[in-house]
N, C-alpha and C. Protein backbone atom coordinates (compact mmCIF):
# COMPACT_ATOMS: atom_id res chain seq x y z
N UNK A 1 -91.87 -118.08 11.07
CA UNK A 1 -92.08 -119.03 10.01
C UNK A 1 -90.76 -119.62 9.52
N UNK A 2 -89.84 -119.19 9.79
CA UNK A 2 -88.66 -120.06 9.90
C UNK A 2 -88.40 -121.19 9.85
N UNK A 3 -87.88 -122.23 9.08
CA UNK A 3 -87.76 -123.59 9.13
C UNK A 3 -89.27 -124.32 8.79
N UNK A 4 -89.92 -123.32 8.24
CA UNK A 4 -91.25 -124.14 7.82
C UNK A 4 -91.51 -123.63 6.52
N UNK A 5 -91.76 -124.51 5.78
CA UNK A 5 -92.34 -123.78 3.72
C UNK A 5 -93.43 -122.92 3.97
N UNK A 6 -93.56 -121.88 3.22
CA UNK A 6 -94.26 -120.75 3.16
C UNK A 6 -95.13 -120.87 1.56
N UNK A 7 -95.93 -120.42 1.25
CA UNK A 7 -96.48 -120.71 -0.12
C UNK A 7 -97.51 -119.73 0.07
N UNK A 8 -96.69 -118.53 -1.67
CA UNK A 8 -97.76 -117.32 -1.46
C UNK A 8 -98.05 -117.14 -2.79
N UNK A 9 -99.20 -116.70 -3.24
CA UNK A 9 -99.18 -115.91 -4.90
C UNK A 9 -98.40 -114.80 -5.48
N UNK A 10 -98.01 -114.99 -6.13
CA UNK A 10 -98.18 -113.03 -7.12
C UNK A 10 -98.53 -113.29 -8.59
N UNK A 11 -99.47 -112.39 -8.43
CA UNK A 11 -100.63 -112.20 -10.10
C UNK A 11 -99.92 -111.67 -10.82
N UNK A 12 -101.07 -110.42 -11.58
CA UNK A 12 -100.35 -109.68 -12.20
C UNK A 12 -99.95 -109.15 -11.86
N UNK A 13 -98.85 -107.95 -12.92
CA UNK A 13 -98.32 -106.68 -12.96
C UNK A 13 -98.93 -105.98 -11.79
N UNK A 14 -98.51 -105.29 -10.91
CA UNK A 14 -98.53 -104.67 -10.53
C UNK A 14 -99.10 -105.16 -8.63
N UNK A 15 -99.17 -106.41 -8.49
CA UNK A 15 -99.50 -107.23 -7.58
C UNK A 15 -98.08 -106.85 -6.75
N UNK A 16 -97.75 -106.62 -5.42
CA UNK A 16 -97.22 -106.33 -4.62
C UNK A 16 -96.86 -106.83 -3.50
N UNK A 17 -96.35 -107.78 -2.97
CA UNK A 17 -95.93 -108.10 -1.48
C UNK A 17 -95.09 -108.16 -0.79
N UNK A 18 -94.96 -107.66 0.15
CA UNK A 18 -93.78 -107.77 1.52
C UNK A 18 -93.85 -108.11 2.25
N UNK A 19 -92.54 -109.33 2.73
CA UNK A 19 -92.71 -110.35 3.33
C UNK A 19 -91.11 -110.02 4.29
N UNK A 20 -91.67 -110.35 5.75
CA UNK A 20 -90.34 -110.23 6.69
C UNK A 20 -89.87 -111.44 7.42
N UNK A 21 -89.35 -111.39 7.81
CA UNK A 21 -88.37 -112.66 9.05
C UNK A 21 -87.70 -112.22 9.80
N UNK A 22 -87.90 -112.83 10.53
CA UNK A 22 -87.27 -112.77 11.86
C UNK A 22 -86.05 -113.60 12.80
N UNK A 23 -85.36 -113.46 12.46
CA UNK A 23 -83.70 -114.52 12.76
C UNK A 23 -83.50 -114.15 13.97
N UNK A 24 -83.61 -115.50 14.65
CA UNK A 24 -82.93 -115.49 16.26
C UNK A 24 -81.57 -116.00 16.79
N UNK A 25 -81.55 -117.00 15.27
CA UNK A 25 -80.06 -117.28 15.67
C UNK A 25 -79.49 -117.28 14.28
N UNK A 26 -77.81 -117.57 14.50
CA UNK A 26 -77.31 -117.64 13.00
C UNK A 26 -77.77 -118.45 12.16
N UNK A 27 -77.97 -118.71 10.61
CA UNK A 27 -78.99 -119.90 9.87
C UNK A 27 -78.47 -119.26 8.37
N UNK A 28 -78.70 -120.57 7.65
CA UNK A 28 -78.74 -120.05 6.32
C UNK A 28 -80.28 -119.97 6.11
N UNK A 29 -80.55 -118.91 5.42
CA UNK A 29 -82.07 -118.38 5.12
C UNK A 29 -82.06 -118.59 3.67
N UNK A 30 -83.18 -119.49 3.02
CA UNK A 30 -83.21 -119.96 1.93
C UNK A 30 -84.77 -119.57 1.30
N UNK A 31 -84.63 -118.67 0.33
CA UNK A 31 -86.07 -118.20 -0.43
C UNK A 31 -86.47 -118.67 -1.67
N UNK A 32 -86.97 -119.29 -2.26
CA UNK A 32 -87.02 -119.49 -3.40
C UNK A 32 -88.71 -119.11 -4.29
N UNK A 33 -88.42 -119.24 -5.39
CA UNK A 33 -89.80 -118.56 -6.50
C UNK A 33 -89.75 -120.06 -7.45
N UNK A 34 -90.91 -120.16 -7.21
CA UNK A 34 -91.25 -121.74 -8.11
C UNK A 34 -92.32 -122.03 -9.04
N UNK A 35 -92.30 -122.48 -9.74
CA UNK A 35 -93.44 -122.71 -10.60
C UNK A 35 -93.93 -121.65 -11.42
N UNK A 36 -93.25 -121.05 -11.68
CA UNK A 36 -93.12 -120.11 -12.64
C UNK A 36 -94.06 -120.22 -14.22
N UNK A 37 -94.65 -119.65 -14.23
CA UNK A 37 -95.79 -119.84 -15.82
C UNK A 37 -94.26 -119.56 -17.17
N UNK A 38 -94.70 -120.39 -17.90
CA UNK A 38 -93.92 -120.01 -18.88
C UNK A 38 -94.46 -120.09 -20.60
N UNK A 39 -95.87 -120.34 -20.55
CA UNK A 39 -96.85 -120.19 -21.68
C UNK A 39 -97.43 -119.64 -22.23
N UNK A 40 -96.92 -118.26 -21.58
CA UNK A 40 -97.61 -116.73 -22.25
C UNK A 40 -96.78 -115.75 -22.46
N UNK A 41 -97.13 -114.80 -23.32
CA UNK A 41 -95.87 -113.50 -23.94
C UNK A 41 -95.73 -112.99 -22.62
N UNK A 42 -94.25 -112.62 -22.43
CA UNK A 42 -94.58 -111.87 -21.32
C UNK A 42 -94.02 -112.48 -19.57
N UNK A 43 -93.92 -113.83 -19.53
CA UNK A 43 -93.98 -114.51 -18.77
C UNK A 43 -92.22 -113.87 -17.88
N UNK A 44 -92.97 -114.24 -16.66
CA UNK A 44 -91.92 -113.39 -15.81
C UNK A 44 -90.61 -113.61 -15.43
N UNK A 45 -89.48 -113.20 -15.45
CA UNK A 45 -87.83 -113.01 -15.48
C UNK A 45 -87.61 -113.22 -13.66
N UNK A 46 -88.18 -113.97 -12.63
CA UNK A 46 -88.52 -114.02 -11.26
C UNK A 46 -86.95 -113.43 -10.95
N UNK A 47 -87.11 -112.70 -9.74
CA UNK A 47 -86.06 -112.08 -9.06
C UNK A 47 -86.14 -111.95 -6.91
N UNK A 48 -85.32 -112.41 -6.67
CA UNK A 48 -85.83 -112.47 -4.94
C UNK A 48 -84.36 -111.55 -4.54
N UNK A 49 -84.92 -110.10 -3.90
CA UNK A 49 -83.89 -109.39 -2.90
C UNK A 49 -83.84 -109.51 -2.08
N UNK A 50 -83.19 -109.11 -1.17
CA UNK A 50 -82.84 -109.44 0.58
C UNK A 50 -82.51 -108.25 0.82
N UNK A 51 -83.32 -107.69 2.20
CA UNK A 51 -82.97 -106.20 2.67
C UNK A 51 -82.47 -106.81 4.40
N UNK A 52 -81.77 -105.84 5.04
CA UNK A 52 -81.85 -105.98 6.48
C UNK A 52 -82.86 -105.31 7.10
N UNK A 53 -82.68 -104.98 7.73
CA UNK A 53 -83.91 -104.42 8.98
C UNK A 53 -83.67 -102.98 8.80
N UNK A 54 -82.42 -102.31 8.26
CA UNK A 54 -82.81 -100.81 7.62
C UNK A 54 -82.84 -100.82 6.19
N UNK A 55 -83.51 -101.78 5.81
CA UNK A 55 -83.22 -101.81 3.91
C UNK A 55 -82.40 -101.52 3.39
N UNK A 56 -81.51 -102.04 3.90
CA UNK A 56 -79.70 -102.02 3.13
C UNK A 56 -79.95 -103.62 2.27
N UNK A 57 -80.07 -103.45 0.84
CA UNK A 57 -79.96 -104.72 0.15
C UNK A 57 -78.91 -105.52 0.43
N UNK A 58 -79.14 -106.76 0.65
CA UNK A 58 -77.90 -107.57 1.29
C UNK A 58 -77.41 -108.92 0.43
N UNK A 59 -78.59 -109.37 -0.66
CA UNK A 59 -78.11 -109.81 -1.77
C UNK A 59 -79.43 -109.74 -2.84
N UNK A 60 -79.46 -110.54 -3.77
CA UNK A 60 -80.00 -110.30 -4.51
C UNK A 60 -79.69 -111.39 -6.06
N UNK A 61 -81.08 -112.04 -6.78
CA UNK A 61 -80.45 -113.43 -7.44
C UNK A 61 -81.85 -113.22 -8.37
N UNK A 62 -81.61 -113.44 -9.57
CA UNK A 62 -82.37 -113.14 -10.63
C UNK A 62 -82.29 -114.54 -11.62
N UNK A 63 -83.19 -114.80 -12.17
CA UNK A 63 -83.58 -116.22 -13.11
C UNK A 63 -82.94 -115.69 -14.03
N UNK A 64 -82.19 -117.07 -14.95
CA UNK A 64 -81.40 -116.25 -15.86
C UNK A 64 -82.67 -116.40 -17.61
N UNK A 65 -83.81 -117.37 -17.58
CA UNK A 65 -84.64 -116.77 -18.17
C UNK A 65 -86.04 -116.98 -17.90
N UNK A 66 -87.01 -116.06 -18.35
CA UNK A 66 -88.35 -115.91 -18.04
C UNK A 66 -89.04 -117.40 -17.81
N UNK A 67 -89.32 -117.28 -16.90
CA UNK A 67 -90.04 -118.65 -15.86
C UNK A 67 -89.00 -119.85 -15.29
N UNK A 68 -87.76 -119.40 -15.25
CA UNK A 68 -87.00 -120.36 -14.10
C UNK A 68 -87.37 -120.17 -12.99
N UNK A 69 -87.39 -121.47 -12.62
CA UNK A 69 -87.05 -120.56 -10.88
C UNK A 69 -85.94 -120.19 -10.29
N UNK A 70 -86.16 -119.71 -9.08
CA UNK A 70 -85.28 -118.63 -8.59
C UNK A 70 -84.85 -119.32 -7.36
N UNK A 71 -83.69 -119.25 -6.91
CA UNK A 71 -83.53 -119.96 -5.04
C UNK A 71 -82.29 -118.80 -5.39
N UNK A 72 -82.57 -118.25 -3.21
CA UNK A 72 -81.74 -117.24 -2.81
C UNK A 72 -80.90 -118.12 -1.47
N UNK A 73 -79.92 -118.38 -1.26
CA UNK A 73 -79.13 -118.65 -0.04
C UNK A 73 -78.59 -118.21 0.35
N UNK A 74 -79.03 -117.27 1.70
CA UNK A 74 -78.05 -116.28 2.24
C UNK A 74 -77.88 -116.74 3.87
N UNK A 75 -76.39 -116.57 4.10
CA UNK A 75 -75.76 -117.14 5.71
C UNK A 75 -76.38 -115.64 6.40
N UNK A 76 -77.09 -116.09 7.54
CA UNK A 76 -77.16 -114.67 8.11
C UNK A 76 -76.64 -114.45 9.31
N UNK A 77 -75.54 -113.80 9.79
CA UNK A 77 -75.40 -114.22 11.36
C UNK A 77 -75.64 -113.02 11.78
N UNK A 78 -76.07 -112.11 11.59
CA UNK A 78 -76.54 -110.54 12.42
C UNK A 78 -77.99 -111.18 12.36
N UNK A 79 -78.81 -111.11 13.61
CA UNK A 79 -79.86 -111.74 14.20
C UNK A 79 -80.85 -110.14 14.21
N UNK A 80 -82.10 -110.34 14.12
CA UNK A 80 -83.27 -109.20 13.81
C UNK A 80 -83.84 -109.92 12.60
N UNK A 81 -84.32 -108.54 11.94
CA UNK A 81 -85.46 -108.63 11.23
C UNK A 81 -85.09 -108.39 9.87
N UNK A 82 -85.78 -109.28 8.42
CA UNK A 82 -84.82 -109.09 7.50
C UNK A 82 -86.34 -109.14 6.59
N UNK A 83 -86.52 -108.05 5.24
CA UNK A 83 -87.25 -107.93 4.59
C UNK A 83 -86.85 -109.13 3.29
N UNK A 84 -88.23 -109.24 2.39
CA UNK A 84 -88.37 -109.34 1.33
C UNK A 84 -89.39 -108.92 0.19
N UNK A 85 -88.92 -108.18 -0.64
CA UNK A 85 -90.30 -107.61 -1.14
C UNK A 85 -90.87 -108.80 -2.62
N UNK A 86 -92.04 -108.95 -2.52
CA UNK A 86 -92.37 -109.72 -3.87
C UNK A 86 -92.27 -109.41 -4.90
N UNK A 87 -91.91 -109.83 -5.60
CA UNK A 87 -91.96 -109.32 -7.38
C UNK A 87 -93.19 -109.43 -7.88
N UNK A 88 -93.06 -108.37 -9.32
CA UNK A 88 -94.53 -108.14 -9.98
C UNK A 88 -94.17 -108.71 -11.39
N UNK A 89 -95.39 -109.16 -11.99
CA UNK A 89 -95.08 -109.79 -12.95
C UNK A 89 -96.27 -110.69 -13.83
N UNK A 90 -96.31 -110.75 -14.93
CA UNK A 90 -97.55 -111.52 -15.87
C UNK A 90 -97.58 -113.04 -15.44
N UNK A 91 -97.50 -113.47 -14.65
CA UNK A 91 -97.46 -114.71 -14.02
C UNK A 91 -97.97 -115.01 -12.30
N UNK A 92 -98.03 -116.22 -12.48
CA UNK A 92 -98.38 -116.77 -11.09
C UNK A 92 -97.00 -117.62 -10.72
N UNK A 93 -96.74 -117.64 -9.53
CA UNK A 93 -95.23 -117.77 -8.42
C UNK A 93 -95.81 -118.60 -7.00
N UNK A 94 -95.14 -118.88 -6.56
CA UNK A 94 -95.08 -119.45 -5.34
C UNK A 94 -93.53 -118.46 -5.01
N UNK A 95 -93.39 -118.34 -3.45
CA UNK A 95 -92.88 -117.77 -3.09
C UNK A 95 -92.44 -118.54 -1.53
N UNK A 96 -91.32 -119.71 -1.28
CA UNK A 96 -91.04 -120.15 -0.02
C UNK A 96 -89.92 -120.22 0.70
């Protein structure tokens, strides 16, 4: 899914997802959290990590307040498989 927009949910609290990629060549890999709810107590602080392929966190970029969005840009030139786990949170997200 590389080089193509991705568009996923996360609900509530306690809503969970992990999401991987797969890099074949060197690329900047760009994630971002959008549309963020910001009309209710509570509303979510969005955060996107980056693991490698042994879950060694490799960066990591946090909204600086509840319902910004979030964009991650990371250069990757070690080629495999690279995690992302979804955030949980009183809101609805897009995730691409």
């Amino acid at each position: 899914m590389l080089g193509e927009d991705f568009h996923r949910y996360i609900f509530r609290r306690g809503d969970l997802d992990f999401y991987k990629a797969h890099v074949d060549q060197p690329r900047i890999l760009e994630v971002s959290l959008k549309d963020v709810r910001k009309a209710f107590t509570g509303s979510m602080k969005g955060e996107i990590r980056l693991f490698d392929k042994n879950f060694h966190e490799i960066a990591r970029v946090s909204a600086d307040n509840p319902g910004d969005d979030v964009v991650l840009k990371q250069d990757i030139s070690t080629l495999g498989w690279y995690h992302l786990p979804g955030a949980t949170g009183l809101c609805r997200e897009y995730a691409t």
